[in-house]
PDB file of N, CA and C in Angstrom:
ATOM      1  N   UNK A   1     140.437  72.046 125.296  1.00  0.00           N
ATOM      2  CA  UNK A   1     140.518  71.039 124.253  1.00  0.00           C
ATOM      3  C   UNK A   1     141.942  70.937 123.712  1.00  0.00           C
ATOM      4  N   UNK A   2     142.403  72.167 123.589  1.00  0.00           N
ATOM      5  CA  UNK A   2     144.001  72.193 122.908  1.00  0.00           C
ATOM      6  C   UNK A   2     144.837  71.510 124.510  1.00  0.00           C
ATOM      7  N   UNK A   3     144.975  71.832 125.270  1.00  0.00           N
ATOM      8  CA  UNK A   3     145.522  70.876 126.505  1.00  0.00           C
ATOM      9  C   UNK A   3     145.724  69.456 126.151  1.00  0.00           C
ATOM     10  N   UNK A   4     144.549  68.509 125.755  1.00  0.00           N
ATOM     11  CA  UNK A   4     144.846  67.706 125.563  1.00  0.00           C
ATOM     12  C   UNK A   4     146.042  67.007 124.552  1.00  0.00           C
ATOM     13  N   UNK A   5     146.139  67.718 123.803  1.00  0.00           N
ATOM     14  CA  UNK A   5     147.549  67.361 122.628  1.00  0.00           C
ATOM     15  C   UNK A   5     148.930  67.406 122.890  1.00  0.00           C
ATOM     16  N   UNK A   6     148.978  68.526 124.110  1.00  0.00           N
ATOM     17  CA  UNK A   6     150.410  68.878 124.806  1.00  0.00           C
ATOM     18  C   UNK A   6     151.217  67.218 125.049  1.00  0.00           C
ATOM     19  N   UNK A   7     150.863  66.265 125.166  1.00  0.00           N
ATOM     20  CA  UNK A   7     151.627  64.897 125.292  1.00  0.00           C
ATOM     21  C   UNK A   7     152.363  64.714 124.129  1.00  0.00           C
ATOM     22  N   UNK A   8     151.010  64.560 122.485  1.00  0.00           N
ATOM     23  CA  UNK A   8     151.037  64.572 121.565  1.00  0.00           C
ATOM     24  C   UNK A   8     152.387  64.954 121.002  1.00  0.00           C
ATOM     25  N   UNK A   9     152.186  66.722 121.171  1.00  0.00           N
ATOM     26  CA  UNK A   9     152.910  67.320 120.376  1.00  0.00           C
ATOM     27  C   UNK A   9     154.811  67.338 120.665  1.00  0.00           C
ATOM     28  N   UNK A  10     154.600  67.110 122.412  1.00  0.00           N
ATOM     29  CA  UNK A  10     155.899  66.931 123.259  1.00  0.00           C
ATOM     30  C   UNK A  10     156.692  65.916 122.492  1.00  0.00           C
ATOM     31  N   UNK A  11     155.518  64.612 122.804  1.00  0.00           N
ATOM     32  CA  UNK A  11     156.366  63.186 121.980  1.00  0.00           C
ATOM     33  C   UNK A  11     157.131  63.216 120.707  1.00  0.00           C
ATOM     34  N   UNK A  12     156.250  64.410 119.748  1.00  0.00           N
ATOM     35  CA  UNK A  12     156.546  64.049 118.386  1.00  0.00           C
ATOM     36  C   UNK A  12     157.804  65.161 118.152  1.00  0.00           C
ATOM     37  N   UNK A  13     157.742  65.834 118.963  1.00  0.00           N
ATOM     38  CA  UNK A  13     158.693  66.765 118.990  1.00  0.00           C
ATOM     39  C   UNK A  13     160.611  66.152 119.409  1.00  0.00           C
ATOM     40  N   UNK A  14     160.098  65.534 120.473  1.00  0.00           N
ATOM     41  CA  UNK A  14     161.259  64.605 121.124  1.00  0.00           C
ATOM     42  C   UNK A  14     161.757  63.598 119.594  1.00  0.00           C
ATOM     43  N   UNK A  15     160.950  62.831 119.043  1.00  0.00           N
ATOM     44  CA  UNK A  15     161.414  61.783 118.193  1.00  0.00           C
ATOM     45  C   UNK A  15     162.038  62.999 117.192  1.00  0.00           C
ATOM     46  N   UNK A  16     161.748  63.720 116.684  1.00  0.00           N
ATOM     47  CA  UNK A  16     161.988  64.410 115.917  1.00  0.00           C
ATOM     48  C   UNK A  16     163.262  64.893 116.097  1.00  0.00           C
ATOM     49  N   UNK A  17     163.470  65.894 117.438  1.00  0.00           N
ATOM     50  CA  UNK A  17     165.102  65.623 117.575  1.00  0.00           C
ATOM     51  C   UNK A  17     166.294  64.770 117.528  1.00  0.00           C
ATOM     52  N   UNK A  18     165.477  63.324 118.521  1.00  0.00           N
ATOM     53  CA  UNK A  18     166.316  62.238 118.436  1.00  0.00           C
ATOM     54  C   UNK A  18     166.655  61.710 117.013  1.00  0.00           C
ATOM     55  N   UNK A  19     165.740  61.606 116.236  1.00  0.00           N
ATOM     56  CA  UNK A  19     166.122  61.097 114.803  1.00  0.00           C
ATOM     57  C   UNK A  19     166.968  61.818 113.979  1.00  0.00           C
ATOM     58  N   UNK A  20     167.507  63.287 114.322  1.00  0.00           N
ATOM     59  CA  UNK A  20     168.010  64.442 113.690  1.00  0.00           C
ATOM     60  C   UNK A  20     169.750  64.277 114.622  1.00  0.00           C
ATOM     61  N   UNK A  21     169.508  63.854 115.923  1.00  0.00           N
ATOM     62  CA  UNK A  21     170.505  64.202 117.029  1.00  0.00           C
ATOM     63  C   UNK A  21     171.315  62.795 117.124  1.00  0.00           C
ATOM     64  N   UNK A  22     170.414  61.639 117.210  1.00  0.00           N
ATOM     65  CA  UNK A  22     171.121  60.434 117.586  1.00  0.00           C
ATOM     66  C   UNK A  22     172.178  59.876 116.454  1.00  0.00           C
ATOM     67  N   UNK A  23     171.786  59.598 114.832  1.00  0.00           N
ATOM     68  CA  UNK A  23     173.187  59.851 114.037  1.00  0.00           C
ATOM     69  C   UNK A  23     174.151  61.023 113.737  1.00  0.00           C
ATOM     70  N   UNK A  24     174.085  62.150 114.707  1.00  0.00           N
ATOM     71  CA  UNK A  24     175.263  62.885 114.660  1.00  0.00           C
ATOM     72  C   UNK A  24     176.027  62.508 115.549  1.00  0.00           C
ATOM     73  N   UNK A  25     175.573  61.804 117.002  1.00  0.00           N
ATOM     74  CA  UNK A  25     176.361  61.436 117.845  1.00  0.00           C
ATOM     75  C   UNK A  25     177.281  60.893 118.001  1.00  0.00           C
ATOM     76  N   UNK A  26     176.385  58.898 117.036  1.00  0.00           N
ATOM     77  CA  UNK A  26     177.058  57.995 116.966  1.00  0.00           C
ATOM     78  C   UNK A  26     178.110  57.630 116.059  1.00  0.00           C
ATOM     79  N   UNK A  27     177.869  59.026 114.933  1.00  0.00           N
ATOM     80  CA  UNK A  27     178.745  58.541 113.909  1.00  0.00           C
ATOM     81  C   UNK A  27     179.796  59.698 113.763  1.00  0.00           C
ATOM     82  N   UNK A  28     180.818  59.861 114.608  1.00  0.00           N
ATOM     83  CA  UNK A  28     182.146  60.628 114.418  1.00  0.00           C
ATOM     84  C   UNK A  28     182.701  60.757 113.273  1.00  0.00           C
ATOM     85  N   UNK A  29     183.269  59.752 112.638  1.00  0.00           N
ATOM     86  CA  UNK A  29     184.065  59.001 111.729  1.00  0.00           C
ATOM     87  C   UNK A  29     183.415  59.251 110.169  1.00  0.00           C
ATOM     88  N   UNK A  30     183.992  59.169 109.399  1.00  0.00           N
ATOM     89  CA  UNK A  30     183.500  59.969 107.801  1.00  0.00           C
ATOM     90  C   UNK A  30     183.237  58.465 107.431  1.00  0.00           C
ATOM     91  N   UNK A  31     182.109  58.612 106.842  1.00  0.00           N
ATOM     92  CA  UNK A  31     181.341  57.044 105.811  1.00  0.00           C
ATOM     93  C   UNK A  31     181.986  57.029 105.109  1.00  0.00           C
ATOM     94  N   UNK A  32     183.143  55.779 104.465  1.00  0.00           N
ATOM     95  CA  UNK A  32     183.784  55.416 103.454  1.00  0.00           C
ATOM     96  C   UNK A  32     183.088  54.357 103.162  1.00  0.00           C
ATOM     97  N   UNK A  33     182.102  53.466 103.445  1.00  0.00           N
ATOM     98  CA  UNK A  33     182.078  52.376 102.542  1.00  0.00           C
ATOM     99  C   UNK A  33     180.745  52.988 101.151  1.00  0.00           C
ATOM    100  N   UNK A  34     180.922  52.219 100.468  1.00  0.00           N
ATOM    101  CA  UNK A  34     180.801  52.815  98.892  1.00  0.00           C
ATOM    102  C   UNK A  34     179.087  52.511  98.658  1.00  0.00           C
ATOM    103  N   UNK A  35     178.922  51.477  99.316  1.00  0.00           N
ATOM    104  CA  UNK A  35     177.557  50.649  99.258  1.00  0.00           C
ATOM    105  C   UNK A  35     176.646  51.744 100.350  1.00  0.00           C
ATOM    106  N   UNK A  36     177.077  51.911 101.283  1.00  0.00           N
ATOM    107  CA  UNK A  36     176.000  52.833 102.395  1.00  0.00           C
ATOM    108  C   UNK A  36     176.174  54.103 101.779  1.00  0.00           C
ATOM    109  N   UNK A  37     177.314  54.876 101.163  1.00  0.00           N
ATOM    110  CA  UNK A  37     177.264  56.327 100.280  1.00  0.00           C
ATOM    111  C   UNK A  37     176.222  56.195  99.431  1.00  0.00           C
ATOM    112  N   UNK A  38     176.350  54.935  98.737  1.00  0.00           N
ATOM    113  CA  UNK A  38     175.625  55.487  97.687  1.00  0.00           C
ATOM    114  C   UNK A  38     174.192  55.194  97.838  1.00  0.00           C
ATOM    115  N   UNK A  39     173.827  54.793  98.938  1.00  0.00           N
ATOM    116  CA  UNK A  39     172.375  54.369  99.053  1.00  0.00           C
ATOM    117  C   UNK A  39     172.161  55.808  99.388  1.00  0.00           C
ATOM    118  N   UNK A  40     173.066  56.307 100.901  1.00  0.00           N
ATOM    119  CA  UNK A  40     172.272  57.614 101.026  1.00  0.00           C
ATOM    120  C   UNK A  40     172.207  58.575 100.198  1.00  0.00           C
ATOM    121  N   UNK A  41     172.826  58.247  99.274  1.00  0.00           N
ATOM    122  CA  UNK A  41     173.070  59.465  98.263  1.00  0.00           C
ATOM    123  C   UNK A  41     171.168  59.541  97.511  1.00  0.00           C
ATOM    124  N   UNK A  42     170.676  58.206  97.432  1.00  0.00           N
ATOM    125  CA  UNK A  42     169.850  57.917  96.442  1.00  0.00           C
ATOM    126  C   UNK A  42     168.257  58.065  97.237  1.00  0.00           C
ATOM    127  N   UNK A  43     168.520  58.190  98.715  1.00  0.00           N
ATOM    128  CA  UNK A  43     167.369  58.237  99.609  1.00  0.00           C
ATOM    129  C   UNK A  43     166.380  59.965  99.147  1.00  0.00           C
ATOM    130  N   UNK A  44     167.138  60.426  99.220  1.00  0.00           N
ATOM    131  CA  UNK A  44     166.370  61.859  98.923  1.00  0.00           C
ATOM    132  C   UNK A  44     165.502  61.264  97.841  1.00  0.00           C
ATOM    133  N   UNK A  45     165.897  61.146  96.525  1.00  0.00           N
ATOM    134  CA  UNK A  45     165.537  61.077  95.164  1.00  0.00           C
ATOM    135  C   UNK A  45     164.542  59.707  95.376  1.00  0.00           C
ATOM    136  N   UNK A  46     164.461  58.843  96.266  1.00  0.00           N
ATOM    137  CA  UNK A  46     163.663  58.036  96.544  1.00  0.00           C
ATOM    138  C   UNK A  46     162.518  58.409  97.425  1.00  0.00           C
ATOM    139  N   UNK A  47     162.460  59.062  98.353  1.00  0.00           N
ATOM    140  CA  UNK A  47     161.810  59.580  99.199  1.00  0.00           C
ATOM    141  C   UNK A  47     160.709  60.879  98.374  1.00  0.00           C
ATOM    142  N   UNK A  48     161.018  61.479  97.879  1.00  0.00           N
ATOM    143  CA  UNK A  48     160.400  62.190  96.901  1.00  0.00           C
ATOM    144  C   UNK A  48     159.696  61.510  95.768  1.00  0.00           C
ATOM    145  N   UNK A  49     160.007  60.726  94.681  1.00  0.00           N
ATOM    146  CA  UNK A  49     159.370  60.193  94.307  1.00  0.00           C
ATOM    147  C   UNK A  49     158.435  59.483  94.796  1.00  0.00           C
ATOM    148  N   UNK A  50     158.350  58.498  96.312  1.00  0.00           N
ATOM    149  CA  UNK A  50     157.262  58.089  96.497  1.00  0.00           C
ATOM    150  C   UNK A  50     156.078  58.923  97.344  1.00  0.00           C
ATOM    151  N   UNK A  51     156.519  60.338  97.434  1.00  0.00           N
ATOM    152  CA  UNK A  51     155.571  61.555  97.735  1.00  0.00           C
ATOM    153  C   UNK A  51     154.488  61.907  96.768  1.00  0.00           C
ATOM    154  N   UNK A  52     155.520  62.546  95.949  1.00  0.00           N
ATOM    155  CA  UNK A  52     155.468  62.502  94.040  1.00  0.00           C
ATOM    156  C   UNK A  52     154.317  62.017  93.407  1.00  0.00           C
ATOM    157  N   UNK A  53     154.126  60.589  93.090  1.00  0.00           N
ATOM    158  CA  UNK A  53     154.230  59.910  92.319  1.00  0.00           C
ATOM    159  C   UNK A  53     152.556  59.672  92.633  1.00  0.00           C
ATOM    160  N   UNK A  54     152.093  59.268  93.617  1.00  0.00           N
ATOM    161  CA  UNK A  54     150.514  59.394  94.234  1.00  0.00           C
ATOM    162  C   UNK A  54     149.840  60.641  93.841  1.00  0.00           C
ATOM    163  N   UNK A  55     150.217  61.736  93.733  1.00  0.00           N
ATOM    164  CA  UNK A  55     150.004  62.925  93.149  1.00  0.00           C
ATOM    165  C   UNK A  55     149.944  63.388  91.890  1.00  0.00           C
ATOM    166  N   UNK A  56     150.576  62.388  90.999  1.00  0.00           N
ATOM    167  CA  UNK A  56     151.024  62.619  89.539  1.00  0.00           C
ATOM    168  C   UNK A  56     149.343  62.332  89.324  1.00  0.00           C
ATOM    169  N   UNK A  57     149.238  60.726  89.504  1.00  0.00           N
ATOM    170  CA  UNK A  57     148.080  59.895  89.298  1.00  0.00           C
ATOM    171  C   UNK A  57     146.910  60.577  90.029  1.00  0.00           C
ATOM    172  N   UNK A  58     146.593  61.129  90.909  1.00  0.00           N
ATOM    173  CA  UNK A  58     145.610  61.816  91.791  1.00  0.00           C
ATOM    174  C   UNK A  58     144.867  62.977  91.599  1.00  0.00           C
ATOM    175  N   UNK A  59     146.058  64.116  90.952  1.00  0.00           N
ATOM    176  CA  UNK A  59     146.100  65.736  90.582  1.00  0.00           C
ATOM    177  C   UNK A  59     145.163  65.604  89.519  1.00  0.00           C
ATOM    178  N   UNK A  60     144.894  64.924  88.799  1.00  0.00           N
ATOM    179  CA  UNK A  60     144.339  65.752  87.313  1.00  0.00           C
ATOM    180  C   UNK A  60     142.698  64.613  87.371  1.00  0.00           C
ATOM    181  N   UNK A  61     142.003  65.380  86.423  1.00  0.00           N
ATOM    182  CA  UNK A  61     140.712  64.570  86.196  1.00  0.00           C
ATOM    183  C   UNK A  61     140.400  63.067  86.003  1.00  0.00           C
ATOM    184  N   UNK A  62     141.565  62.419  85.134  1.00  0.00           N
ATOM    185  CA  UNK A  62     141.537  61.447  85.034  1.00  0.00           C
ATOM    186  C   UNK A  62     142.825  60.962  85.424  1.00  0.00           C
ATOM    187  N   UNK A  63     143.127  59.166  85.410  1.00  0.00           N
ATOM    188  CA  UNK A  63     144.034  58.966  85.739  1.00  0.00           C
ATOM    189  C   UNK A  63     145.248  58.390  84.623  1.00  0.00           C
ATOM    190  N   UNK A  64     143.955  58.141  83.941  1.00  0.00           N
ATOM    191  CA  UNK A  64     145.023  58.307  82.620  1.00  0.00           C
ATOM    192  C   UNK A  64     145.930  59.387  81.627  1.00  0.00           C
ATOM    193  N   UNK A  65     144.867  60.578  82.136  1.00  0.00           N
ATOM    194  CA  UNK A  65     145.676  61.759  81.870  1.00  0.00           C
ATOM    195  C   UNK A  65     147.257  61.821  82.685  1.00  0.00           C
ATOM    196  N   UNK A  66     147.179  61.520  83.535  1.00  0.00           N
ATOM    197  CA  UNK A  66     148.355  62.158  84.790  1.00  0.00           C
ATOM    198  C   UNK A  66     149.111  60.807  84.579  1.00  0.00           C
ATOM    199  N   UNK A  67     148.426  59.746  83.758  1.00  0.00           N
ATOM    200  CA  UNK A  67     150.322  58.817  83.317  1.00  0.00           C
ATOM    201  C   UNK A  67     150.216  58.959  82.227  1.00  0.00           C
ATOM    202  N   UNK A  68     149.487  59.285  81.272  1.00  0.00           N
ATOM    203  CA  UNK A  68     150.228  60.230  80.089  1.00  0.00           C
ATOM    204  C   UNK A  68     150.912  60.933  80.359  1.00  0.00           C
ATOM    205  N   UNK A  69     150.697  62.181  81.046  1.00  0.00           N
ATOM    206  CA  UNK A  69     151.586  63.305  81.670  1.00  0.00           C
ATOM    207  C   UNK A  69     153.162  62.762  82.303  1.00  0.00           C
ATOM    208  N   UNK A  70     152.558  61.531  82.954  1.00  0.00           N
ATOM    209  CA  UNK A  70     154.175  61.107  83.625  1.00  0.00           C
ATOM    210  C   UNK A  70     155.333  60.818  82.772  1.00  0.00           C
ATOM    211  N   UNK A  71     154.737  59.817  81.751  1.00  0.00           N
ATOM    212  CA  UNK A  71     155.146  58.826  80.471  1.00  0.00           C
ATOM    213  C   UNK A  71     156.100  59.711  79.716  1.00  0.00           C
ATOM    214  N   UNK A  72     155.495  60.842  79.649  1.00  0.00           N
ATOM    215  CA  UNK A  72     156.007  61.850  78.401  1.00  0.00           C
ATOM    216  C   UNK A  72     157.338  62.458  79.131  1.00  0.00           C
ATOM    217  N   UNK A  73     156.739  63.076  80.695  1.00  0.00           N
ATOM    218  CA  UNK A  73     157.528  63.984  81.678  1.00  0.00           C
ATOM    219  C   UNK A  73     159.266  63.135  81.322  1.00  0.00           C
ATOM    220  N   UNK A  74     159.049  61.658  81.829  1.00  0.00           N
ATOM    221  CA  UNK A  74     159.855  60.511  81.952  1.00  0.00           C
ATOM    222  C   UNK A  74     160.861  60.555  80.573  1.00  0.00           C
ATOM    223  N   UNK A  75     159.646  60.703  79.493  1.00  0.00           N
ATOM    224  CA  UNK A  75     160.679  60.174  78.076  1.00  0.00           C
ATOM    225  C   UNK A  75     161.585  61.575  77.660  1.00  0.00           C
ATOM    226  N   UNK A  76     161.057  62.766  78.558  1.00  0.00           N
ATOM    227  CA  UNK A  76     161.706  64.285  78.387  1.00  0.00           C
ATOM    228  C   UNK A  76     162.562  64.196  79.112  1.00  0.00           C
ATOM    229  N   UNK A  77     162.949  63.742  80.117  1.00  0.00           N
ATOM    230  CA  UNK A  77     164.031  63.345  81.286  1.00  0.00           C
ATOM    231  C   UNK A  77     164.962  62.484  81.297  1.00  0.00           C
ATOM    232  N   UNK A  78     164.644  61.603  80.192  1.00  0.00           N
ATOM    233  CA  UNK A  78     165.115  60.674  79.817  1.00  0.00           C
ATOM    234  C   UNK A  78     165.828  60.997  78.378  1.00  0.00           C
ATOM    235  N   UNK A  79     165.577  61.791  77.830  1.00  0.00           N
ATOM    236  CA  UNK A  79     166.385  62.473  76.995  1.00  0.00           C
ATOM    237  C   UNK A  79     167.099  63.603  77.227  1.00  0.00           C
ATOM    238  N   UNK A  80     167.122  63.699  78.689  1.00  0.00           N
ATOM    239  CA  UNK A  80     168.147  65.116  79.292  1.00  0.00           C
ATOM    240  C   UNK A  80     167.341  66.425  78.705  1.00  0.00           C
ATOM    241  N   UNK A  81     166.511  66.487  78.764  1.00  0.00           N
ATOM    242  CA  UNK A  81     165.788  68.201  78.594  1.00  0.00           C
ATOM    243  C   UNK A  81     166.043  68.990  79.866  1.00  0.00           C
ATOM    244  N   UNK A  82     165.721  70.044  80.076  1.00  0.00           N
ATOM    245  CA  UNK A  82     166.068  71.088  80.741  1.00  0.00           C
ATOM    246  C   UNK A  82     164.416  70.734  81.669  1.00  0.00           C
ATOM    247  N   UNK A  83     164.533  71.602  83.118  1.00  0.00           N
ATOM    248  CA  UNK A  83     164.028  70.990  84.025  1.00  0.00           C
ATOM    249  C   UNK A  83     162.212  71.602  83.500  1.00  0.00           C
ATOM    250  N   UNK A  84     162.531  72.718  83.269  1.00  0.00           N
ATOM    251  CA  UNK A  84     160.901  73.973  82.514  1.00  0.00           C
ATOM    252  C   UNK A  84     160.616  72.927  81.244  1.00  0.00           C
ATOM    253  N   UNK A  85     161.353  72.460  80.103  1.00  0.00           N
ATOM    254  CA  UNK A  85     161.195  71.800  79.364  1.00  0.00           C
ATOM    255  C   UNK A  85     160.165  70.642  79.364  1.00  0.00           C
ATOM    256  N   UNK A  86     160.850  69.766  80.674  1.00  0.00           N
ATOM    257  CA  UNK A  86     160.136  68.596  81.047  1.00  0.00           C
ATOM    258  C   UNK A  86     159.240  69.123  81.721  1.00  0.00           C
ATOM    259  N   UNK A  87     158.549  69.860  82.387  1.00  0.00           N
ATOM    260  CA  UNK A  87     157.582  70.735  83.223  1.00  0.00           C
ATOM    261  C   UNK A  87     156.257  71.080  82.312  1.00  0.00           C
ATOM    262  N   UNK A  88     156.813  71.534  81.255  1.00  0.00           N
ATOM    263  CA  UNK A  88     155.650  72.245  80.716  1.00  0.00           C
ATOM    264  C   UNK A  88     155.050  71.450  79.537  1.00  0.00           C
ATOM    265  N   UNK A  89     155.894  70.369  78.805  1.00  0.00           N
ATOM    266  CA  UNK A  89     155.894  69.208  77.887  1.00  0.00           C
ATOM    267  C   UNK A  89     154.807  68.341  78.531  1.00  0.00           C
ATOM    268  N   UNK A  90     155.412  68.083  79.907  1.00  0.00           N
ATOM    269  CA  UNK A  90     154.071  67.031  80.447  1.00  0.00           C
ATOM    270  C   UNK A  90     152.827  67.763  81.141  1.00  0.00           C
ATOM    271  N   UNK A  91     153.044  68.874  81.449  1.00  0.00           N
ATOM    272  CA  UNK A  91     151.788  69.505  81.669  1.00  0.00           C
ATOM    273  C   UNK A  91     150.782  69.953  79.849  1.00  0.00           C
ATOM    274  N   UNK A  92     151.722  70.283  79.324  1.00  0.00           N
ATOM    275  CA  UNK A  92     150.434  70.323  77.772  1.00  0.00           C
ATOM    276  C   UNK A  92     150.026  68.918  77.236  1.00  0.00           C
ATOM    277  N   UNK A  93     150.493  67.744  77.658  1.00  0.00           N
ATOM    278  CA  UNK A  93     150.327  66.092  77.554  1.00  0.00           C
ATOM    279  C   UNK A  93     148.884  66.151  78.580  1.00  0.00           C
ATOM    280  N   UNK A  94     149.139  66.289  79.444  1.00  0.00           N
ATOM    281  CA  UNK A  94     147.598  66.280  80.651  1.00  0.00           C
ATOM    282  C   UNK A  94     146.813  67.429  79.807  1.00  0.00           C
ATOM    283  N   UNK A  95     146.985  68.138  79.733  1.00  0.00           N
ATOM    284  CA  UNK A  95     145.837  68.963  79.031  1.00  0.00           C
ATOM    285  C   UNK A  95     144.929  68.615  77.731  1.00  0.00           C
ATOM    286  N   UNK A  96     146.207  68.202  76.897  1.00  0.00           N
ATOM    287  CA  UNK A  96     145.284  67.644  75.656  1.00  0.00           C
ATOM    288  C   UNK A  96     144.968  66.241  75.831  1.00  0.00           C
ATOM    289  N   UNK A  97     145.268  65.791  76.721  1.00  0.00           N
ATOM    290  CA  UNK A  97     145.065  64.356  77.416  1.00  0.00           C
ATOM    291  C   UNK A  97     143.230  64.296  77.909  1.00  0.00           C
ATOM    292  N   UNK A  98     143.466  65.506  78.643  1.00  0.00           N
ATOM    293  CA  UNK A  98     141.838  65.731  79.122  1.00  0.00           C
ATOM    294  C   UNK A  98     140.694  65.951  78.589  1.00  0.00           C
ATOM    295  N   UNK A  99     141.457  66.625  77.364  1.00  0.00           N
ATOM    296  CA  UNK A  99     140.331  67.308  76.243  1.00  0.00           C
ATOM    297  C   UNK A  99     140.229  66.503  75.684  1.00  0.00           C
ATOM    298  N   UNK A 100     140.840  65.293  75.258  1.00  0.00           N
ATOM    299  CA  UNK A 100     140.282  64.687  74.404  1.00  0.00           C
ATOM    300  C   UNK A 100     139.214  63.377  75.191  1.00  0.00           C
ATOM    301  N   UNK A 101     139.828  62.986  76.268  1.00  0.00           N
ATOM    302  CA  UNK A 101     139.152  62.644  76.794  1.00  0.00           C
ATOM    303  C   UNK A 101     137.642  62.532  77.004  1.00  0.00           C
ATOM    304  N   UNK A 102     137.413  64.399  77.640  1.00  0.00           N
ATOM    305  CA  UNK A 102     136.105  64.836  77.927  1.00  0.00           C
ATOM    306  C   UNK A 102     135.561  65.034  76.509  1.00  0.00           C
ATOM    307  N   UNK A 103     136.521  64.892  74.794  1.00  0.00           N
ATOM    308  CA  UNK A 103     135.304  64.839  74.078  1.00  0.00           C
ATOM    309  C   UNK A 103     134.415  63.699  73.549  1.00  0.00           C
ATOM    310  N   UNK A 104     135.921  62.638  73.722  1.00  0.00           N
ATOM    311  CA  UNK A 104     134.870  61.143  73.911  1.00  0.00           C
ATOM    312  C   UNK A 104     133.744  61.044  74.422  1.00  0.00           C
ATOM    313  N   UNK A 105     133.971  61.491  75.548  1.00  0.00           N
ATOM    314  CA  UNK A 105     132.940  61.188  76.740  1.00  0.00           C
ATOM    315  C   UNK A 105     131.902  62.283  76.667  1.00  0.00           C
TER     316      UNK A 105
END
């Protein structure tokens, strides 16, 4: 049964290099233009958030808890707090978020 995947796993293995191997090749020369820096600069921090962000909303009981939790995380980040700061601020936001919730309900 595992036999059968050996194509599978070959293929995904190959793209995987090529996508890692083929822009070291082609690009010798140091990126100066200002517009492609700064996009790649911003891809990580984009790429993560849309990992992120399905999870914020998903993780907790409700879904309004987990954008409370975000809302707050956001307005702590947004005021430059320290990284535990914003961590534990929006995690006690989902908590009393829930409880009050489940006492409505």
């Amino acid at each position: 049964m595992f036999h059968d995947y050996w194509p599978y796993v070959i293929v995904m293995a190959l793209v995987t290099y090529l996508v890692r191997v083929v822009p070291l090749t082609l690009m010798r020369k140091e990126i100066t233009n200002e517009f492609f820096l700064s996009f790649l600069y911003y891809v990580p921090y984009a790429c993560l958030a849309a990992m992120i962000f399905p999870a914020i909303l998903s993780s907790t009981s409700y879904s309004l808890s987990g954008a409370v939790g975000l809302g707050v995380g956001l307005l702590m980040a947004y005021r430059e707090k320290s990284l535990i700061t914003v961590a534990l601020t929006a995690c006690t936001a989902v908590f009393i978020c829930e409880r009050i919730i489940e006492m409505v309900l």
